[in-house]
Protein backbone atom coordinates (compact mmCIF):
# COMPACT_ATOMS: atom_id res chain seq x y z
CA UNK A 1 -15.84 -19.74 17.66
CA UNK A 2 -15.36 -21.25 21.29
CA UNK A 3 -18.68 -23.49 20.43
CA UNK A 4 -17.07 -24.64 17.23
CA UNK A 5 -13.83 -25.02 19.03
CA UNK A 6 -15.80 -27.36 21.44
CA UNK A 7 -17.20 -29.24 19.46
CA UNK A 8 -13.70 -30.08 16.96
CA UNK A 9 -12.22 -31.61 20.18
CA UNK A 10 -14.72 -33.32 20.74
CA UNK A 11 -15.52 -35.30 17.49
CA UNK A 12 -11.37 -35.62 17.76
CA UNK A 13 -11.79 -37.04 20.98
CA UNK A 14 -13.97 -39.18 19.59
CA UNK A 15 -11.29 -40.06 16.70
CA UNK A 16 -8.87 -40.28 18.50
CA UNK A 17 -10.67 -42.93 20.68
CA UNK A 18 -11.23 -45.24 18.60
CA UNK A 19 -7.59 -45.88 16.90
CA UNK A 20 -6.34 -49.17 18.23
CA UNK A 21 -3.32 -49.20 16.63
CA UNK A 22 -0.13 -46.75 16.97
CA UNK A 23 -0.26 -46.24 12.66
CA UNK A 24 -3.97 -45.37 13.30
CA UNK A 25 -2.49 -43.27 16.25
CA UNK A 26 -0.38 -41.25 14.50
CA UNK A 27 -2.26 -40.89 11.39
CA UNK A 28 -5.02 -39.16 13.83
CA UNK A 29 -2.60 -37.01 15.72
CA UNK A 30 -1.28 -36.24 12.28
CA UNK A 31 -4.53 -35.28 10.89
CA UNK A 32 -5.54 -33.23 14.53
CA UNK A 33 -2.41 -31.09 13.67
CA UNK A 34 -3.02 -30.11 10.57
CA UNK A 35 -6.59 -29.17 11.20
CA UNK A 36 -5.53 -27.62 14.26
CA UNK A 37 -3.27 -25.31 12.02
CA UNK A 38 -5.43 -24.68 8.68
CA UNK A 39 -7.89 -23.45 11.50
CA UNK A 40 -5.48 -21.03 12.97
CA UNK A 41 -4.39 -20.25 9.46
CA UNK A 42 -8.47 -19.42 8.39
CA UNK A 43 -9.06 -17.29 11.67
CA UNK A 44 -5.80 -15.21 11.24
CA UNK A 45 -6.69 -14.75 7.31
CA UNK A 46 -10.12 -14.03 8.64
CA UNK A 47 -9.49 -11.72 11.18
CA UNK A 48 -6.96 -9.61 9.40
CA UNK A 49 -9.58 -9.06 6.83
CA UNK A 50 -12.29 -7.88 9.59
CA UNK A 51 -9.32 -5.87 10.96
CA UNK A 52 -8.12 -4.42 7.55
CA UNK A 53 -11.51 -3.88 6.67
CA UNK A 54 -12.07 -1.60 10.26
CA UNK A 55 -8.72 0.27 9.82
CA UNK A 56 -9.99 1.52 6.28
CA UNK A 57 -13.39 2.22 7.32
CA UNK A 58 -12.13 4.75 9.90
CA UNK A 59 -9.95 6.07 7.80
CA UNK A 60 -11.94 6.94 5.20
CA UNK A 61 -14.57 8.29 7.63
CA UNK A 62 -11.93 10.75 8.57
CA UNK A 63 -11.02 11.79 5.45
CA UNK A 64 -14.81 11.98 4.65
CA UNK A 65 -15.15 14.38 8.43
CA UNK A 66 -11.92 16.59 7.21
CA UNK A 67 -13.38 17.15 3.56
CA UNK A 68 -16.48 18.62 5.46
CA UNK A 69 -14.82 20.53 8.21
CA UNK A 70 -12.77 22.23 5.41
CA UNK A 71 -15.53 22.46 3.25
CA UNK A 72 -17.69 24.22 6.48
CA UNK A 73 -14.35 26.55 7.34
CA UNK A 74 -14.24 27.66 4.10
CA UNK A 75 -17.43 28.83 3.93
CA UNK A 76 -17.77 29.99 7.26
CA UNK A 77 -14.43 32.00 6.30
CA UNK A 78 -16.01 33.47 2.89
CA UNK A 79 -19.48 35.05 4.65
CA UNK A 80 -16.80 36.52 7.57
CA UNK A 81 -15.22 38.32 4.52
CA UNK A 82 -18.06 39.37 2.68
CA UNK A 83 -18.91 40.91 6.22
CA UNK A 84 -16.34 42.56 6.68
CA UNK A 85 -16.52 44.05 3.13
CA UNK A 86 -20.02 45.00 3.21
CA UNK A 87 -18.81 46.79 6.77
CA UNK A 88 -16.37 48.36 5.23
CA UNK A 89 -17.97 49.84 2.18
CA UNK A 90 -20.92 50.76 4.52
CA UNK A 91 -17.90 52.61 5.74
CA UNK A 92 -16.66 54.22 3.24
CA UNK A 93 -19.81 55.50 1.76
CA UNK A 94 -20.35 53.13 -0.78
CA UNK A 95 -23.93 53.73 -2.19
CA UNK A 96 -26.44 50.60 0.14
CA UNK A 97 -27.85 49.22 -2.80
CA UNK A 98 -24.29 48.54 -4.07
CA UNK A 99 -23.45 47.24 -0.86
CA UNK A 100 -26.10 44.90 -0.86
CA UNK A 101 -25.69 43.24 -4.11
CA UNK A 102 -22.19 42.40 -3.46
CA UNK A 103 -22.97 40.98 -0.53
CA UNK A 104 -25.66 39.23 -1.70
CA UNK A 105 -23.43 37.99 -4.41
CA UNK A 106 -20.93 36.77 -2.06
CA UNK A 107 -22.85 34.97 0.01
CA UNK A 108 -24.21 33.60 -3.37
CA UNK A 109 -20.80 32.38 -4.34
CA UNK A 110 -19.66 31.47 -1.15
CA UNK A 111 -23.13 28.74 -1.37
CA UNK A 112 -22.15 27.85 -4.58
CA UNK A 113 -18.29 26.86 -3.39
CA UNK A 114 -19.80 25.09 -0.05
CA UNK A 115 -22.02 22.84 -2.26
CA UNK A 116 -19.33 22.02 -4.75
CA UNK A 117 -16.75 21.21 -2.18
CA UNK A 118 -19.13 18.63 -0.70
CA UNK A 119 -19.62 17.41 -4.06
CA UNK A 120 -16.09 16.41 -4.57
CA UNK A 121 -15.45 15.31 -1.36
CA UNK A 122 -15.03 11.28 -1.91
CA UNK A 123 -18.36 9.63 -1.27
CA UNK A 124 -18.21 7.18 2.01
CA UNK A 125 -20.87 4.89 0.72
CA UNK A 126 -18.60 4.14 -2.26
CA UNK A 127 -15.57 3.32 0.01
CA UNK A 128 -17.17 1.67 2.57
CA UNK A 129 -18.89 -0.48 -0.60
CA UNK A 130 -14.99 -1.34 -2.01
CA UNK A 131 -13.79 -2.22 1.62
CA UNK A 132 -16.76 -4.60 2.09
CA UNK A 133 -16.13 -6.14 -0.97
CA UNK A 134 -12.29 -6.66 -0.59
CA UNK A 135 -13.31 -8.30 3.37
CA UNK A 136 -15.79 -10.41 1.63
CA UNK A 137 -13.20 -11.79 -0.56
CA UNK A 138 -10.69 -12.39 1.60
CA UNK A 139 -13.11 -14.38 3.84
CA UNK A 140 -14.63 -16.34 0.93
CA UNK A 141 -10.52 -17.05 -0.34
CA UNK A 142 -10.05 -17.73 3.54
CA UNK A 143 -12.55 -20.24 3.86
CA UNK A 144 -12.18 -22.18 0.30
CA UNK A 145 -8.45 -22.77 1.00
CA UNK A 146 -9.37 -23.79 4.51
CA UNK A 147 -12.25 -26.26 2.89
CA UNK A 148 -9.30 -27.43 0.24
CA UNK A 149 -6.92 -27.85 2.64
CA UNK A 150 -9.33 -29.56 5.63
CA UNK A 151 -10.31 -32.06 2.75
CA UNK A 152 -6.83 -33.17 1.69
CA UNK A 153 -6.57 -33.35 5.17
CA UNK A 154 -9.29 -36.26 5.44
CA UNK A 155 -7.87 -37.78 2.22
CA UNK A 156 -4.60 -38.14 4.04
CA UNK A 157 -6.54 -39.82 7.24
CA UNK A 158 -8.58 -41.99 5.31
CA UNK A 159 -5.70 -43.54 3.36
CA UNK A 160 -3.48 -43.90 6.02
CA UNK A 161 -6.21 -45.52 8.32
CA UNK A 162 -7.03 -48.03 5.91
CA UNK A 163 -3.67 -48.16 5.25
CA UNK A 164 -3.28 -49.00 8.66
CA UNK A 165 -6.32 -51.45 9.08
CA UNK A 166 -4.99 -53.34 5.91
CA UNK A 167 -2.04 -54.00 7.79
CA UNK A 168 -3.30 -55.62 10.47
């Protein structure tokens, strides 16, 4: 950006240097002015869209880490209680092979649960696809109403410098 910056003042330097006149003058200062702000205009546009584009990301990579970490805890929770069941049946007396089918079976189910949570958790590829698309967008609306606007710009200048030259 600075060596695009640069190089703007410098060809309107260069502009600006050869009006002779004060219409030719002021059409130039007009025209600096206006690129000046369609610029500041496309690099705001553009970096909210970077910065919308960040904000989202991290969000949904949060809600992606909480979806596992509750996904994790709730298994973790599940083969704690079938634990402490199979301990306490062990316990009780309960017959071992009895004991050892439920437990298989809960640790069964509690697989079962831990792969169907992380199956419904919302998929960060597919969000982070949707956010690059919106930026993308944004940038591409950004720049064509900065190329619109740039060229009415030089319209303007050109008519009023030869406007300007007629008049002499």
């Amino acid at each position: 950006r600075t060596e695009a910056d640069g190089k703007r003042a410098q060809r309107l330097g260069q502009l600006e240097a050869k009006a002779s006149t004060d219409a030719q003058k002021q059409a130039i200062a007009a025209y600096k002015t206006g690129i000046e702000a369609v610029v500041a205009t496309r690099r705001a546009s553009v970096n909210a869209a970077i910065n919308s584009f960040r904000v989202n990301l991290d969000n949904s990579l949060a809600a992606n880490r909480l979806g596992v970490d509750r996904a994790l805890t709730t298994f973790k929770t599940s083969i704690q209680a079938a634990e402490a069941k199979a301990t306490t049946d062990c316990n009780a007396g309960v017959a071992t092979n009895i004991v050892r089918a439920n437990f298989e079976i809960s640790l069964k189910n509690a697989r079962i649960q831990l792969k169907t949570d992380r199956t419904l958790k919302p998929k960060l590829s597919e969000a982070a696809t949707e956010l690059k698309k919106t930026r993308n967008e944004a940038i591409k609306t950004a720049i064509a109403t900065f190329k619109t606007t740039a060229q009415e710009l030089l319209t303007d200048l050109k008519t009023n410098l030869k406007a300007s030259a007629a008049v002499k």
